[in-house]
PDB file of N, CA and C in Angstrom:
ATOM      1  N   UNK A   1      -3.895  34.216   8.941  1.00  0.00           N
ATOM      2  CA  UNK A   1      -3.788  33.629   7.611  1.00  0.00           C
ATOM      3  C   UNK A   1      -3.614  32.120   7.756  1.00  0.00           C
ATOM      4  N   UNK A   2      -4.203  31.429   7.374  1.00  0.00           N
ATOM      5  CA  UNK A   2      -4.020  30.089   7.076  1.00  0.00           C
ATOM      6  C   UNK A   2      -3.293  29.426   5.848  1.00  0.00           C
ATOM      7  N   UNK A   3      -2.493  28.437   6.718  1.00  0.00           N
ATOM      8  CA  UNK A   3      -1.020  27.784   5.558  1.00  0.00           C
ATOM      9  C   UNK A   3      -1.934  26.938   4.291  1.00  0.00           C
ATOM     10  N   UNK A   4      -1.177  26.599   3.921  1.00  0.00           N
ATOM     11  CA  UNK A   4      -1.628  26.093   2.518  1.00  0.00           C
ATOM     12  C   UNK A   4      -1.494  24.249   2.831  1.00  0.00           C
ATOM     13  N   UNK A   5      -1.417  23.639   4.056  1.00  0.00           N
ATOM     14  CA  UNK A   5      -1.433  22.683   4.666  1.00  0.00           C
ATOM     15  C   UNK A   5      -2.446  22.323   5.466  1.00  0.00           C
ATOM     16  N   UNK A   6      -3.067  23.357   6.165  1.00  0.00           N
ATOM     17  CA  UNK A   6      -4.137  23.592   6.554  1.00  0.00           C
ATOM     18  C   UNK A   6      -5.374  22.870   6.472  1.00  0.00           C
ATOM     19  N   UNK A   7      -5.359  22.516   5.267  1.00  0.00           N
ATOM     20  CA  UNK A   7      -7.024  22.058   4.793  1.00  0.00           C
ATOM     21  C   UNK A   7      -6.836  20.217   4.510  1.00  0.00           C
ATOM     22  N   UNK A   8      -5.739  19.649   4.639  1.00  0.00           N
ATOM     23  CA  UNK A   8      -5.541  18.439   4.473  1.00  0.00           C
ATOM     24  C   UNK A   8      -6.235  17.541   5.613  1.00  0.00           C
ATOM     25  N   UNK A   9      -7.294  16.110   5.028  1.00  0.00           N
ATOM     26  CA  UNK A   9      -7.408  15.741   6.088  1.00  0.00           C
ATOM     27  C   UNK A   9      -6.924  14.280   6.138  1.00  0.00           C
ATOM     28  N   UNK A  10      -6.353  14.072   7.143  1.00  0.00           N
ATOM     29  CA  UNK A  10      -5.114  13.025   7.726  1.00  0.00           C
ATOM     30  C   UNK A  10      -6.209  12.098   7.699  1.00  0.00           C
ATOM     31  N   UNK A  11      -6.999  11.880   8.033  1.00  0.00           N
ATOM     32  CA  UNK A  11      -8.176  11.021   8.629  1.00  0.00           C
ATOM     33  C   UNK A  11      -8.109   9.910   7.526  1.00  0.00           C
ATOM     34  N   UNK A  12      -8.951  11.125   6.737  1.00  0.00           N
ATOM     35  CA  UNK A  12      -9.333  10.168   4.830  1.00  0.00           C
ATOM     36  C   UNK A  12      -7.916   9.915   4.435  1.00  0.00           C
ATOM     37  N   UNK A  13      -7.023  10.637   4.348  1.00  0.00           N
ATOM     38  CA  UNK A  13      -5.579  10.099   3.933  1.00  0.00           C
ATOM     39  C   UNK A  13      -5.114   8.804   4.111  1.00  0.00           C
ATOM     40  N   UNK A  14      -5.560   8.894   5.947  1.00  0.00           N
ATOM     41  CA  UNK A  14      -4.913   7.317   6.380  1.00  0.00           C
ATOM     42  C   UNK A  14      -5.315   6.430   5.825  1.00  0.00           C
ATOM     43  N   UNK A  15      -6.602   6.160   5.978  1.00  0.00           N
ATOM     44  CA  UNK A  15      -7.442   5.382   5.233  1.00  0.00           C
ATOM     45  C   UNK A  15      -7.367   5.270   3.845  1.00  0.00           C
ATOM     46  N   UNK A  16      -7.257   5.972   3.146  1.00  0.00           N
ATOM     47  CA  UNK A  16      -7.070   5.706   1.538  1.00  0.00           C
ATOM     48  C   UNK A  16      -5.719   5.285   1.255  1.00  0.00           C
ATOM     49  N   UNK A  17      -4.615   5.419   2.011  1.00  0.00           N
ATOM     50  CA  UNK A  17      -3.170   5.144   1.792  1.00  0.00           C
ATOM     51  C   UNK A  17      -3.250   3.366   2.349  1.00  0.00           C
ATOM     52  N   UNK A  18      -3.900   3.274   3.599  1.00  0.00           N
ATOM     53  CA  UNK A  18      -4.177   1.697   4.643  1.00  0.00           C
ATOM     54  C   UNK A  18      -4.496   0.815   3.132  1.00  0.00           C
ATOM     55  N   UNK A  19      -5.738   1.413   2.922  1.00  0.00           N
ATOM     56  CA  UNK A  19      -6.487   0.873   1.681  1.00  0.00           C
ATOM     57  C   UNK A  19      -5.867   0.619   0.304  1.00  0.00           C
ATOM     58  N   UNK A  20      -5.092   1.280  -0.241  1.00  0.00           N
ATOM     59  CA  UNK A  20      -3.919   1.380  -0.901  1.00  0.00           C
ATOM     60  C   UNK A  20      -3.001  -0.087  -0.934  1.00  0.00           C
ATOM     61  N   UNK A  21      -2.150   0.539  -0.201  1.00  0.00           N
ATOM     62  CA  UNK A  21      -1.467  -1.069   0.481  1.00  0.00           C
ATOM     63  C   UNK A  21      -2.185  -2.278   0.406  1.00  0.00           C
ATOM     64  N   UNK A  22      -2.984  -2.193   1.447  1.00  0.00           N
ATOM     65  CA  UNK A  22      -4.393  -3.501   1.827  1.00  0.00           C
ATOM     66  C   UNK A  22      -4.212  -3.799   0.027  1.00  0.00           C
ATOM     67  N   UNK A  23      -4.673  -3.254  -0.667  1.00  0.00           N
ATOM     68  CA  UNK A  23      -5.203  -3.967  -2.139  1.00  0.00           C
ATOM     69  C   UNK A  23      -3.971  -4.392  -3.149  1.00  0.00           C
ATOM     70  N   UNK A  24      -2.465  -3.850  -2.622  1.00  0.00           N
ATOM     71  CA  UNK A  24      -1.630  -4.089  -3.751  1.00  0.00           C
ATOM     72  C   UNK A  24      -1.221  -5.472  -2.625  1.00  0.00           C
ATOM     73  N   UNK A  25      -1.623  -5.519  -1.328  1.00  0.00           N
ATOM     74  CA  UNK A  25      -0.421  -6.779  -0.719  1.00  0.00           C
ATOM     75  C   UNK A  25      -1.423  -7.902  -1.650  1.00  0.00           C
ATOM     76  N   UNK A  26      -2.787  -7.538  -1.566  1.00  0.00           N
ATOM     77  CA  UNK A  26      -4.065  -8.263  -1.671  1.00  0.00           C
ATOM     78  C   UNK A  26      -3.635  -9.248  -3.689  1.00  0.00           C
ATOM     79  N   UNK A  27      -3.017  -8.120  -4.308  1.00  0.00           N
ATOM     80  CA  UNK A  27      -2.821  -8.058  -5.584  1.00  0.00           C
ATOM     81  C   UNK A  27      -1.804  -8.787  -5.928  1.00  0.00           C
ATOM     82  N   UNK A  28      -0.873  -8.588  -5.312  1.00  0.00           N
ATOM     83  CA  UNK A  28       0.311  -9.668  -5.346  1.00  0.00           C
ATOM     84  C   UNK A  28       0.072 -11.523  -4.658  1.00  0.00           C
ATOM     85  N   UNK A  29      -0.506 -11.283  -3.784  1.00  0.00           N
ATOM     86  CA  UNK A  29      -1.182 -12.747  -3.488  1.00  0.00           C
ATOM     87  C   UNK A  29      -1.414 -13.396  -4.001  1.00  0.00           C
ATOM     88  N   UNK A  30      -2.926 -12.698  -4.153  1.00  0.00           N
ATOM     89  CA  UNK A  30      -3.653 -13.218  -5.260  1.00  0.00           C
ATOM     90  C   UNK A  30      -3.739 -13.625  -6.536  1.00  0.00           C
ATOM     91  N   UNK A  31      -2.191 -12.769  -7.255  1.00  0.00           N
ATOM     92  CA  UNK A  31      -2.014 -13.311  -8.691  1.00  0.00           C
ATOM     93  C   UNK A  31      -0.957 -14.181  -8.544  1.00  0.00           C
ATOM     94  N   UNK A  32       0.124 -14.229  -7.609  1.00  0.00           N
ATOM     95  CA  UNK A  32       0.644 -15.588  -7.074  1.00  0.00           C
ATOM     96  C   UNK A  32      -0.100 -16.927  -6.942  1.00  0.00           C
ATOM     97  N   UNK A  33      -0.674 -16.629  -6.191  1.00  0.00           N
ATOM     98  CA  UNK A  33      -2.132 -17.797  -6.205  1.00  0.00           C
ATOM     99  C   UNK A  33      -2.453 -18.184  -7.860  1.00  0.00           C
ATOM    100  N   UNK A  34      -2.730 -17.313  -8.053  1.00  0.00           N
ATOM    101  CA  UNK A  34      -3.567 -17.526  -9.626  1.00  0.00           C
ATOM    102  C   UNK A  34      -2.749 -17.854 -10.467  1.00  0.00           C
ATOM    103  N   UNK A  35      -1.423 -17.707 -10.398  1.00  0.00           N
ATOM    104  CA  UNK A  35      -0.307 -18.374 -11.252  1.00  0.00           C
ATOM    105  C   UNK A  35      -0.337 -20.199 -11.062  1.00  0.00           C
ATOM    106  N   UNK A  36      -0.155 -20.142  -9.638  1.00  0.00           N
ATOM    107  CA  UNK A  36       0.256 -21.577  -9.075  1.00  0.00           C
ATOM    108  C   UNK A  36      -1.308 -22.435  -9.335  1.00  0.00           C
ATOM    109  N   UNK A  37      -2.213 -21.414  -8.952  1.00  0.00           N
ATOM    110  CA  UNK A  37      -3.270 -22.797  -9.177  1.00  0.00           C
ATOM    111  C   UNK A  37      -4.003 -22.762 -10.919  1.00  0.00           C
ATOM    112  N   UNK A  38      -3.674 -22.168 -11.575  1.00  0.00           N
ATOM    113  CA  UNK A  38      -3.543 -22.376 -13.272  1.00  0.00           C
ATOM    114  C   UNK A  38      -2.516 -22.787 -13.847  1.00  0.00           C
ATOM    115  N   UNK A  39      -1.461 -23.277 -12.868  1.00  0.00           N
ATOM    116  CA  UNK A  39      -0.307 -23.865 -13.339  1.00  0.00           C
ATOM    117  C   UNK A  39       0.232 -23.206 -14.838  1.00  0.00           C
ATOM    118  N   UNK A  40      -0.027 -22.338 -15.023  1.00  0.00           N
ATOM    119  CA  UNK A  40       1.200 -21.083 -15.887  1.00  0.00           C
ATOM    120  C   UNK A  40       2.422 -21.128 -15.670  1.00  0.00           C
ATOM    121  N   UNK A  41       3.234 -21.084 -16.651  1.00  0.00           N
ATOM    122  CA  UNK A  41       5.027 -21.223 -16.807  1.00  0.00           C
ATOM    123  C   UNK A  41       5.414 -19.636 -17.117  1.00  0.00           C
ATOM    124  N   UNK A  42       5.680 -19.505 -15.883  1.00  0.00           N
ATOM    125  CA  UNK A  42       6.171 -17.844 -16.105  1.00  0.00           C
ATOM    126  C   UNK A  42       7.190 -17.460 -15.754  1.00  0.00           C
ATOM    127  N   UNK A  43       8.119 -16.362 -16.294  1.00  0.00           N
ATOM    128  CA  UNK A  43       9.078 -16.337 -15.969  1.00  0.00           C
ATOM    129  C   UNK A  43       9.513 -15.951 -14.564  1.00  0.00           C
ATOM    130  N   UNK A  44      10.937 -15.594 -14.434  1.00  0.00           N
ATOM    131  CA  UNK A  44      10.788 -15.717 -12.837  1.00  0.00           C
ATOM    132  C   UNK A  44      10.542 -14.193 -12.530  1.00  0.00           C
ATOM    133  N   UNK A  45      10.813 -13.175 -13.264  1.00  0.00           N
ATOM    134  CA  UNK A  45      10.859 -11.700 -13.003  1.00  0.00           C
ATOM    135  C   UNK A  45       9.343 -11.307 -12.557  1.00  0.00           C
ATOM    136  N   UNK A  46       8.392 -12.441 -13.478  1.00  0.00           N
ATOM    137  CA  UNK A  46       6.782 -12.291 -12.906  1.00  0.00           C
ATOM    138  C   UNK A  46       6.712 -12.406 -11.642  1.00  0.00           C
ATOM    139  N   UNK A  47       7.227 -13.425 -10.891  1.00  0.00           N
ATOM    140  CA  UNK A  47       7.276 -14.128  -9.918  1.00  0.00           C
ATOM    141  C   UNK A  47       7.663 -13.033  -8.553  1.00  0.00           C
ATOM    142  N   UNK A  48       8.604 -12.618  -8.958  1.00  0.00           N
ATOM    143  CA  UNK A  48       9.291 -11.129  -8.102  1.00  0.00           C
ATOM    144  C   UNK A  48       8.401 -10.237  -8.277  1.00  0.00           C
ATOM    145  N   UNK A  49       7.716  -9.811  -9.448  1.00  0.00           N
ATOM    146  CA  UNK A  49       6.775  -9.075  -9.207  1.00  0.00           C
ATOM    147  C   UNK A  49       5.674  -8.593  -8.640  1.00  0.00           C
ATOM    148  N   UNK A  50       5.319 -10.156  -8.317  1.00  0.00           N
ATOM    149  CA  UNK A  50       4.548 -10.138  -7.104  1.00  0.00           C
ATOM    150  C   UNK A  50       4.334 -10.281  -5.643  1.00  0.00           C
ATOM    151  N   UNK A  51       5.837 -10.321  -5.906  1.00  0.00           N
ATOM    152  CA  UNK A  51       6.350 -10.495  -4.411  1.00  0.00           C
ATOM    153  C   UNK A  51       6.627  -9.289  -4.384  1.00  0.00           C
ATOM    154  N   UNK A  52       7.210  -8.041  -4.705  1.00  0.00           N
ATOM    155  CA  UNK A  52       7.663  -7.136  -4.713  1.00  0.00           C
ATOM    156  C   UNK A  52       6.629  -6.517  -3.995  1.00  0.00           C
ATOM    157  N   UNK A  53       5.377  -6.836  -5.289  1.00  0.00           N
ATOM    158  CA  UNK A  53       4.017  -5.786  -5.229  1.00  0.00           C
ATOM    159  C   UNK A  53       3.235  -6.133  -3.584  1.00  0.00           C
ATOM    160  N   UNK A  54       3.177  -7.283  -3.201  1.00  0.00           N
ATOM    161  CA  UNK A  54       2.894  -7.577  -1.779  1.00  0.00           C
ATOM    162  C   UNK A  54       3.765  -7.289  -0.930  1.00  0.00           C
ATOM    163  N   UNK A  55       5.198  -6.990  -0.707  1.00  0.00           N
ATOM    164  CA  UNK A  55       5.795  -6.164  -0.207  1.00  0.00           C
ATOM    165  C   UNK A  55       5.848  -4.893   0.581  1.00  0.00           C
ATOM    166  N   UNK A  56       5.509  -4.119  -1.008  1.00  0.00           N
ATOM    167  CA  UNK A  56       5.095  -3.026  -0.728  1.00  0.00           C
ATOM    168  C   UNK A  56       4.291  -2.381  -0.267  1.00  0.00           C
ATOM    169  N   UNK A  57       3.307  -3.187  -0.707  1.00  0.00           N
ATOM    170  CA  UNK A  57       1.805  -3.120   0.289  1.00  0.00           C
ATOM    171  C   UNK A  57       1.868  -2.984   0.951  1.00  0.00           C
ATOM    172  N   UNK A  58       2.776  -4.233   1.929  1.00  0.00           N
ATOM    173  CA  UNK A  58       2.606  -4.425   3.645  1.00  0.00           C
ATOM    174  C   UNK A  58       3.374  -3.097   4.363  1.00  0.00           C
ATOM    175  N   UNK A  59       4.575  -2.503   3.445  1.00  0.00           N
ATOM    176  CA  UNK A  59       5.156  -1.044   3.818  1.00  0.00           C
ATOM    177  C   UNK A  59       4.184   0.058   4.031  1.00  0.00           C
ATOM    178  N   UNK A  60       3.581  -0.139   3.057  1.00  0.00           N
ATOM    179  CA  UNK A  60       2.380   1.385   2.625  1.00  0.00           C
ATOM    180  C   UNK A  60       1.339   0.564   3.949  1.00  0.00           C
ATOM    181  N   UNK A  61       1.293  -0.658   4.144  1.00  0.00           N
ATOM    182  CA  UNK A  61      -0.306  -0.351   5.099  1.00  0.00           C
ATOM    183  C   UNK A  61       0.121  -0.234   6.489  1.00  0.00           C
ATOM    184  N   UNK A  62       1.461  -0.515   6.713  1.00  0.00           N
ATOM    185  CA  UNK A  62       1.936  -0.370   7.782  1.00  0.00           C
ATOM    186  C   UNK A  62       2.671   0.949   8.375  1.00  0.00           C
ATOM    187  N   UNK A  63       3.573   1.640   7.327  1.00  0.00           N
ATOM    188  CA  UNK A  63       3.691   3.148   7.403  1.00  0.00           C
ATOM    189  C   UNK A  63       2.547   3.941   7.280  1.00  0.00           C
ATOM    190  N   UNK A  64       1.741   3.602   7.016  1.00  0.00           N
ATOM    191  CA  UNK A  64       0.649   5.392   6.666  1.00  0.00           C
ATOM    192  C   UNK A  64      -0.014   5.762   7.652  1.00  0.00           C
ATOM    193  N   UNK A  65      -0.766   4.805   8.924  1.00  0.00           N
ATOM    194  CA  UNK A  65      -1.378   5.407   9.797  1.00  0.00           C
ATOM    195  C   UNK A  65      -0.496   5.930  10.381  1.00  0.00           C
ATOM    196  N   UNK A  66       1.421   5.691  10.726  1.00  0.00           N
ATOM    197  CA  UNK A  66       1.785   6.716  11.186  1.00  0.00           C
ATOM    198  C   UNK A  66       2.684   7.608  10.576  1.00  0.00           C
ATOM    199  N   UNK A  67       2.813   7.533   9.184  1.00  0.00           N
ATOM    200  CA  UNK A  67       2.685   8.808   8.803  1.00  0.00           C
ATOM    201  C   UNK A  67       1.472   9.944   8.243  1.00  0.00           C
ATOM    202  N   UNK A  68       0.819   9.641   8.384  1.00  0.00           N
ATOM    203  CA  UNK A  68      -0.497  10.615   8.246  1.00  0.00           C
ATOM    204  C   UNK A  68      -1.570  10.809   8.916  1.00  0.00           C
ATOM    205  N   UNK A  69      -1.350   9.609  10.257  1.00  0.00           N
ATOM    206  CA  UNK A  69      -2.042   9.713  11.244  1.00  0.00           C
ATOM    207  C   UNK A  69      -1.515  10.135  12.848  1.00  0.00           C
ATOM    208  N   UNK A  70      -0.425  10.203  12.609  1.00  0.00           N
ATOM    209  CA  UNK A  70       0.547  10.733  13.999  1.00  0.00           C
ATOM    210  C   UNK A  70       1.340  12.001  13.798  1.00  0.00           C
ATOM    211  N   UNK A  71       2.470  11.718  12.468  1.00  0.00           N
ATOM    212  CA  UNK A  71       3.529  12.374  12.497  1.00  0.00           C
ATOM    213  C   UNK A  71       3.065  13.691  11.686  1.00  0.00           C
ATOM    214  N   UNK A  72       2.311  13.435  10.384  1.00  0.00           N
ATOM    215  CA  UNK A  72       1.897  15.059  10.102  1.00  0.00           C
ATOM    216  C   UNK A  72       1.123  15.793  10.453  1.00  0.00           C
ATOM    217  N   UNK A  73      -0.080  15.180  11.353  1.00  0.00           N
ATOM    218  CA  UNK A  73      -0.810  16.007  11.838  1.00  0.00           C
ATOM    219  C   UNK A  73       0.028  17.097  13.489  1.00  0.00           C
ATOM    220  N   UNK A  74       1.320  16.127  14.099  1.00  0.00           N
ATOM    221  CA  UNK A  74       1.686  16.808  14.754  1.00  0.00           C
ATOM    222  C   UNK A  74       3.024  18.199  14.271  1.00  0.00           C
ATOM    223  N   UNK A  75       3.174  17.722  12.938  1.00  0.00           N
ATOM    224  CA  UNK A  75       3.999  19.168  12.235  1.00  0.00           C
ATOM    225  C   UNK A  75       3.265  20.045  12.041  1.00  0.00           C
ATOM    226  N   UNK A  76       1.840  19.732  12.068  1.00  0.00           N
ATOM    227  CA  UNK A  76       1.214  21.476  11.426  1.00  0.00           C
ATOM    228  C   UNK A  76       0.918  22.756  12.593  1.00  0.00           C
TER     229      UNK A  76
END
């Protein structure tokens, strides 16, 4: 019988999670950027927001190949 875990593939996972990340660090940058060089008066919570959001990114692109490319494929 085959588990219900079985059919997941880590491969495309990694990659779509890498990719994931990659575009929110990409997202936070970039609208940092786009604040400073349109010279917009924004508040500061915006400001964190995009620091936050590039943050997180760099977590998600840096955790996922090994969590979905090391560690769950060796639990199944």
């Amino acid at each position: 019988m085959k588990g219900r875990y079985g059919d997941l593939d880590y491969s495309r996972l990694t990659v779509l999670s890498f990719s994931l990340g990659l575009g929110m660090f990409l997202a936070g940058e970039l609208g940092e950027v786009g604040l400073r060089t349109a010279g917009m008066s924004v508040p500061a919570w915006e400001h964190r927001l995009f620091l936050a959001l590039a943050g997180v990114g760099i977590l998600i692109a840096f955790l996922s190949p090994f969590v979905f490319g090391i560690a769950l494929p060796l639990t199944e």
